[in-house]
C-alpha atoms as a PDB file:
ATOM      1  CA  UNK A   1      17.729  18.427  -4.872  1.00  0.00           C
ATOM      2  CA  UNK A   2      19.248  15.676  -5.858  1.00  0.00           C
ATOM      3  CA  UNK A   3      16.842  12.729  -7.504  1.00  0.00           C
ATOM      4  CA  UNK A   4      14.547  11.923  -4.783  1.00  0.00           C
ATOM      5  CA  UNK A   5      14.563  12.189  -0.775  1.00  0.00           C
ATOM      6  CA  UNK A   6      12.924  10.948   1.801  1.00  0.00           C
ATOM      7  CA  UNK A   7      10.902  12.777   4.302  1.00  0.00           C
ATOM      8  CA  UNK A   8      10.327  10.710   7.811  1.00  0.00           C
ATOM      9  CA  UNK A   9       8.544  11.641  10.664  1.00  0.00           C
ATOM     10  CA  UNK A  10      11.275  13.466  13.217  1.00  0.00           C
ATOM     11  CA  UNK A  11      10.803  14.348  16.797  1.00  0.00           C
ATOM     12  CA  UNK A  12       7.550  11.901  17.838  1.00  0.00           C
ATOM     13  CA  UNK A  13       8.393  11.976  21.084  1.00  0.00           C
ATOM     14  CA  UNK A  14       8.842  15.673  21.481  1.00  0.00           C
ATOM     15  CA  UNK A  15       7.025  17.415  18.560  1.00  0.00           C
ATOM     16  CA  UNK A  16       7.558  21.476  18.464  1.00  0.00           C
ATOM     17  CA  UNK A  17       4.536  23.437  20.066  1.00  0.00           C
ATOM     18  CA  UNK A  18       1.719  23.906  17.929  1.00  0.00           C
ATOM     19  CA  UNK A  19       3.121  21.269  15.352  1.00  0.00           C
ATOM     20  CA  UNK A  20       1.240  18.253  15.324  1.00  0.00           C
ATOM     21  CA  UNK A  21      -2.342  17.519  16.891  1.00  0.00           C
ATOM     22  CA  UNK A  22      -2.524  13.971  18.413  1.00  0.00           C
ATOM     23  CA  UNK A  23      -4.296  14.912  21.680  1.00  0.00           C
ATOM     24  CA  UNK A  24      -6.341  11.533  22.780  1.00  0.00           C
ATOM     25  CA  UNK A  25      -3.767   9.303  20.508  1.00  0.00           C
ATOM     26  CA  UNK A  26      -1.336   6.129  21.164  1.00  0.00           C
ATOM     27  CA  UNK A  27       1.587   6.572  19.585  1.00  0.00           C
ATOM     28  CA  UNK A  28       3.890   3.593  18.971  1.00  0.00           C
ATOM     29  CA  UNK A  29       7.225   3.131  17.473  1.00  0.00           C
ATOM     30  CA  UNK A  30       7.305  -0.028  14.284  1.00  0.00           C
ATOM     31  CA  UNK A  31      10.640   0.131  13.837  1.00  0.00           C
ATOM     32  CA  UNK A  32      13.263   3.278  13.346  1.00  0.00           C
ATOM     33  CA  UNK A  33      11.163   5.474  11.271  1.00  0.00           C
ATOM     34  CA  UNK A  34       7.668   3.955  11.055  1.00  0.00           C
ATOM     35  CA  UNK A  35       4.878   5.862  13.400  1.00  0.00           C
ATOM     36  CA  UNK A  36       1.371   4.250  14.034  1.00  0.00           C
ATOM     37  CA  UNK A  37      -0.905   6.679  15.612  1.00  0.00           C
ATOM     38  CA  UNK A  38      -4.426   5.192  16.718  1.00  0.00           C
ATOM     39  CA  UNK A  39      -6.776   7.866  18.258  1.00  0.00           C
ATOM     40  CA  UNK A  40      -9.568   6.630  20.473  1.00  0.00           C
ATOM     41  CA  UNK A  41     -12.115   8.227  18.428  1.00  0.00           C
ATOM     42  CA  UNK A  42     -12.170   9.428  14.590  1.00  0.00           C
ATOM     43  CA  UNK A  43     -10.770  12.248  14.424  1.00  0.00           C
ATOM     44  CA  UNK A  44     -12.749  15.665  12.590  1.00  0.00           C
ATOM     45  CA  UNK A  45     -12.492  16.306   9.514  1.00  0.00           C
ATOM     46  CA  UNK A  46      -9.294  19.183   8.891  1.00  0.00           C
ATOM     47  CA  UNK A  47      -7.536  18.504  11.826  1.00  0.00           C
ATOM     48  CA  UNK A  48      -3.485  18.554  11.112  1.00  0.00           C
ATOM     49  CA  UNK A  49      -1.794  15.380  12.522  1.00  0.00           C
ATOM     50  CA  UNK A  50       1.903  16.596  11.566  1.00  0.00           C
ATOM     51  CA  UNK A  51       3.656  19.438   9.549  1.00  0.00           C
ATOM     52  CA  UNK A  52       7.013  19.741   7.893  1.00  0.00           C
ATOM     53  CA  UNK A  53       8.487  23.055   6.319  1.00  0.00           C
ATOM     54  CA  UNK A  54      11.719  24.047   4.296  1.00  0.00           C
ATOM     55  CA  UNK A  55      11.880  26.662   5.680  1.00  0.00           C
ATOM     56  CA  UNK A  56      15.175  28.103   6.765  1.00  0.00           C
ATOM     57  CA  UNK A  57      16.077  29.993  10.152  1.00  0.00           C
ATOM     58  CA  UNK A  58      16.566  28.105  13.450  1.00  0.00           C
ATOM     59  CA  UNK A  59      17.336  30.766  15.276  1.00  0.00           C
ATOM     60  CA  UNK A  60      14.675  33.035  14.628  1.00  0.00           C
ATOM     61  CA  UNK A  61      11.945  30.131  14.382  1.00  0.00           C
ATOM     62  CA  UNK A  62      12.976  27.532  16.566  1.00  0.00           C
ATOM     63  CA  UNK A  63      12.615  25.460  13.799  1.00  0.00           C
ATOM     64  CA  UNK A  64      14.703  22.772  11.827  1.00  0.00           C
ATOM     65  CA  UNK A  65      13.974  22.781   7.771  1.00  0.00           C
ATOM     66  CA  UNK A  66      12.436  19.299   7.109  1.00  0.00           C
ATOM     67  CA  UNK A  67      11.966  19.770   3.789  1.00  0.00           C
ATOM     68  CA  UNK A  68      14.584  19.730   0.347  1.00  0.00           C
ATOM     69  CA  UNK A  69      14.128  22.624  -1.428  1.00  0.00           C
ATOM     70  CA  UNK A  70      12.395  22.611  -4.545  1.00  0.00           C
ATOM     71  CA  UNK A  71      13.319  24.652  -7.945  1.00  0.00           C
ATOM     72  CA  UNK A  72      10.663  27.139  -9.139  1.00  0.00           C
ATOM     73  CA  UNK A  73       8.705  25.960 -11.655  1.00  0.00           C
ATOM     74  CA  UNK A  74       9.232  22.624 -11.737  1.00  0.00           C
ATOM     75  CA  UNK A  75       7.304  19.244 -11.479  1.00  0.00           C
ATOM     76  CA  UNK A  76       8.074  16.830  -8.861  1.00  0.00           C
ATOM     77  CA  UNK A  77       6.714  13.207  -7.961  1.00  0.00           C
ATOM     78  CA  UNK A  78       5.466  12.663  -4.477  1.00  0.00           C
ATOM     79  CA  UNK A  79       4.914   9.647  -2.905  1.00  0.00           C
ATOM     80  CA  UNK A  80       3.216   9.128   0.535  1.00  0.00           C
ATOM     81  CA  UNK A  81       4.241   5.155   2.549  1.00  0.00           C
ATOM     82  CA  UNK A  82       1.303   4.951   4.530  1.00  0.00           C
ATOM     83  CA  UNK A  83      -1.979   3.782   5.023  1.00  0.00           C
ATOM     84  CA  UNK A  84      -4.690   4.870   7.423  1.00  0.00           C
ATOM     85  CA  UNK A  85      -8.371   3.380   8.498  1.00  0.00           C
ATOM     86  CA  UNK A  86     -10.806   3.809   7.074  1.00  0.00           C
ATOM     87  CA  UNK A  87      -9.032   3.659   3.895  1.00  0.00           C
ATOM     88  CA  UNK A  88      -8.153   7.729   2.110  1.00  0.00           C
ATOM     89  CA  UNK A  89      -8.908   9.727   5.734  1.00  0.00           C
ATOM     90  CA  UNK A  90      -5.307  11.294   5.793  1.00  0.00           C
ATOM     91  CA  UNK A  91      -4.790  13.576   3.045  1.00  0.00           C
ATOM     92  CA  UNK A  92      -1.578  15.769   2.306  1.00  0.00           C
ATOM     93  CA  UNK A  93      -1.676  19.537   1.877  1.00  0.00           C
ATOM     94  CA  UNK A  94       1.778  21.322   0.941  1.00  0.00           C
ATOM     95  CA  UNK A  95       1.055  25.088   0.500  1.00  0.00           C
ATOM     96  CA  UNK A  96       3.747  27.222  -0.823  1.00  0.00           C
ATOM     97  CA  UNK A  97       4.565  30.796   0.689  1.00  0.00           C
ATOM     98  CA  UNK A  98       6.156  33.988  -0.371  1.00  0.00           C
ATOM     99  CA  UNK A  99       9.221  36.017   1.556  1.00  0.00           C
ATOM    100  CA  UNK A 100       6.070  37.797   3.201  1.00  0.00           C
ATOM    101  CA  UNK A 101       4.517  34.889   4.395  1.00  0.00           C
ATOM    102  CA  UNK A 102       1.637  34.676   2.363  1.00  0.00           C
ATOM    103  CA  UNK A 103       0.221  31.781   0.893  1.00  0.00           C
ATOM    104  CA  UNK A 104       1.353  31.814  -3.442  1.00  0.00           C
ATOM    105  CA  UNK A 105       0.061  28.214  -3.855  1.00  0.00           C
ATOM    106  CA  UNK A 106      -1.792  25.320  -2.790  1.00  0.00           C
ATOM    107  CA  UNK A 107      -1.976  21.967  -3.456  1.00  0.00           C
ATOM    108  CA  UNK A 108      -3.505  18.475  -1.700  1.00  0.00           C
ATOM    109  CA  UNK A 109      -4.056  15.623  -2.599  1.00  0.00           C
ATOM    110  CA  UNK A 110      -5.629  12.036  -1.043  1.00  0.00           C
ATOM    111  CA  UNK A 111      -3.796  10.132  -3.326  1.00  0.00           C
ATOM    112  CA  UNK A 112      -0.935   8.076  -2.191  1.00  0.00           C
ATOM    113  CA  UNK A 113       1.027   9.145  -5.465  1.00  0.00           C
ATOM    114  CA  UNK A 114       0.489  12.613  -7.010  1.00  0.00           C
ATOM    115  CA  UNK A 115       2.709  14.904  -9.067  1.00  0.00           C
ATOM    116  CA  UNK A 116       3.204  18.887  -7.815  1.00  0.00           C
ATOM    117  CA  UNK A 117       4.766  21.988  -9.757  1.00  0.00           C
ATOM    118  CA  UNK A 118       6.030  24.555  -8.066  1.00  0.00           C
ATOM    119  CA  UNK A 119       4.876  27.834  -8.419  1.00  0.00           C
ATOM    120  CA  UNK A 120       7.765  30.353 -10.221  1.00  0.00           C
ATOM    121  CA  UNK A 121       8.113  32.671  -7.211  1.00  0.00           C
ATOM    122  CA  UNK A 122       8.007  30.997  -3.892  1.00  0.00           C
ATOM    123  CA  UNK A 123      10.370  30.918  -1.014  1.00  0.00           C
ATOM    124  CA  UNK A 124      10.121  28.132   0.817  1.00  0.00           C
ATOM    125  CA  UNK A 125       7.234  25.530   1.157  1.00  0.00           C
ATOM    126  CA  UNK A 126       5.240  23.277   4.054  1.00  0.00           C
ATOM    127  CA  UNK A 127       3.874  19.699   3.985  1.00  0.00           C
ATOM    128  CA  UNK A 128       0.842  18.820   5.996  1.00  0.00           C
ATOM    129  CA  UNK A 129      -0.455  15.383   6.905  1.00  0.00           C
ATOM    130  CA  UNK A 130      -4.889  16.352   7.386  1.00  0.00           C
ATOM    131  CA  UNK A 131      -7.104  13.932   9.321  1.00  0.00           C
ATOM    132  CA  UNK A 132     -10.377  13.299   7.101  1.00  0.00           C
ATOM    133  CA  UNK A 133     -12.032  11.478   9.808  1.00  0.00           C
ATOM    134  CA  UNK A 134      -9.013   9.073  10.299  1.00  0.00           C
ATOM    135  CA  UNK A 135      -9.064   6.814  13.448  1.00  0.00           C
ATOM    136  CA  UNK A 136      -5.467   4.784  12.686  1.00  0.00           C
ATOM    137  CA  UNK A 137      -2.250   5.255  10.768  1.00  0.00           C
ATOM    138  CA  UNK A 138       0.877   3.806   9.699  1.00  0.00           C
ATOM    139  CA  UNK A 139       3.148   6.177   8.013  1.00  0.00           C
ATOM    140  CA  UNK A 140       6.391   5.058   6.997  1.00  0.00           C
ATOM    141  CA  UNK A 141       7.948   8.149   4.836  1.00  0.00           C
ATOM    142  CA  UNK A 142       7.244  10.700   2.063  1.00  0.00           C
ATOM    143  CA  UNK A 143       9.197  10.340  -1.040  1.00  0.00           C
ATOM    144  CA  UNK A 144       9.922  13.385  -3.616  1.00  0.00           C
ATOM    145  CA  UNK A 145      11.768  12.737  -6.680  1.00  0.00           C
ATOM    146  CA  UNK A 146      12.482  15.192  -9.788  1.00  0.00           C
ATOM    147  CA  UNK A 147       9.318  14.260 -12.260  1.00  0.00           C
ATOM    148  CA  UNK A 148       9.728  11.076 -14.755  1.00  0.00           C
ATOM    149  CA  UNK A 149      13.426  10.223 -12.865  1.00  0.00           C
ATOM    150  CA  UNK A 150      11.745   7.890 -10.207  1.00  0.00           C
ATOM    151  CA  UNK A 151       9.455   5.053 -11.148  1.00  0.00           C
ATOM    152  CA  UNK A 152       6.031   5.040  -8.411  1.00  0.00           C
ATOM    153  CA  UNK A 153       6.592   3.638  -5.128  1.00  0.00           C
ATOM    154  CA  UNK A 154       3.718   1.996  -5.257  1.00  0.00           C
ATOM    155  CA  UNK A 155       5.586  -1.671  -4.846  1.00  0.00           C
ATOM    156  CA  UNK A 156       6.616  -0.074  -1.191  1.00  0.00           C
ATOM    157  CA  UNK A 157       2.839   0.517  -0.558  1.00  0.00           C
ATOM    158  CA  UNK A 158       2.064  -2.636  -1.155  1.00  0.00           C
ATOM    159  CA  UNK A 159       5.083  -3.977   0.980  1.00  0.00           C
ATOM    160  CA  UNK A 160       3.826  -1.423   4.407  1.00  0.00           C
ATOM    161  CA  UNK A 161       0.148  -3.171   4.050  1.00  0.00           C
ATOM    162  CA  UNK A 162       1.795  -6.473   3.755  1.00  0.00           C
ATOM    163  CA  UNK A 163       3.543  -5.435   6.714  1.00  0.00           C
ATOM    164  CA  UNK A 164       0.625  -3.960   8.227  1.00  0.00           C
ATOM    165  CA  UNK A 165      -1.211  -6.990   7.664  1.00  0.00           C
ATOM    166  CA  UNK A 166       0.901  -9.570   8.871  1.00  0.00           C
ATOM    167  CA  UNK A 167       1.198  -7.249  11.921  1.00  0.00           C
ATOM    168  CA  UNK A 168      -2.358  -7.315  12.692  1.00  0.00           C
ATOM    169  CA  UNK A 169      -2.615 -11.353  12.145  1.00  0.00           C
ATOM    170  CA  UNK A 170      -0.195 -11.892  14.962  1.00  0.00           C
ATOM    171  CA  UNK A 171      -1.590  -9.335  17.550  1.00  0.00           C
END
């Protein structure tokens, strides 16, 4: 990987089947990446709003690879642009899986910045975005970048709930 990429959220028009769970929610376009999703009711607890994986094998899965891939054993910085109401009800989950399928490691976090390490046999890995009881949310992009060669993104936090804000005051 090289120092950092930037995850967005593909396909909101036409998710896969049995990818992302936004029955009974608006979805609207703020500009060419950001999603806001408002449901009409908060949402339950666990329920999966979106899901990325690195996992390769169109052909066989129907599936693009979302995801960089990651080195074993390493640590990585993760940043998550978004913010949802009430405040910490989307949390991300990225579990990591062996050739067989089977869940090596998992880790989640409600933070908006968080550092993972990967386990040292894995191969390949999935990001999920969990409602916690969220009713709306802006997401702009994930960021991962090799540990201690990024600074935070928290200045581009602040900058999506300035947006967010100023958004708001004019509807």
């Amino acid at each position: 990987m090289k120092n950092s990429v930037k995850i967005y959220w593909n396909n909101l028009a036409t998710p896969p089947v049995g990818q992302d769970n936004l029955y009974g929610a608006i979805l609207t376009e703020l500009g060419s990446y950001k999603k806001k999703i408002e449901y009409s009711e908060n949402t339950a607890p666990g329920i999966r709003i979106h899901k990325w994986n690195s996992r390769d094998g169109f052909s066989a899965l129907r599936m693009n690879n979302d995801l960089p891939q990651l080195g074993r054993n390493m640590k990585y910085n993760v940043s998550m642009v978004s913010i949802s109401n009430p405040l910490n009800s989307v949390w991300l989950k990225i579990d990591f899986f062996n050739q067989h399928n089977e869940i090596v490691a998992t880790q989640s976090n409600i933070e908006n910045e968080f550092t993972i390490e990967t386990p040292q046999k894995f191969s390949y890995y999935e990001m999920t975005l969990i409602g916690a009881g969220v009713r709306e949310f802006v997401f702009d992009y994930i960021l991962i970048a090799d540990n201690l060669k990024e600074g935070n993104n928290l200045s581009a936090y602040a900058n999506l709930v300035n947006q967010i804000n100023h958004i708001s005051e004019i509807s």
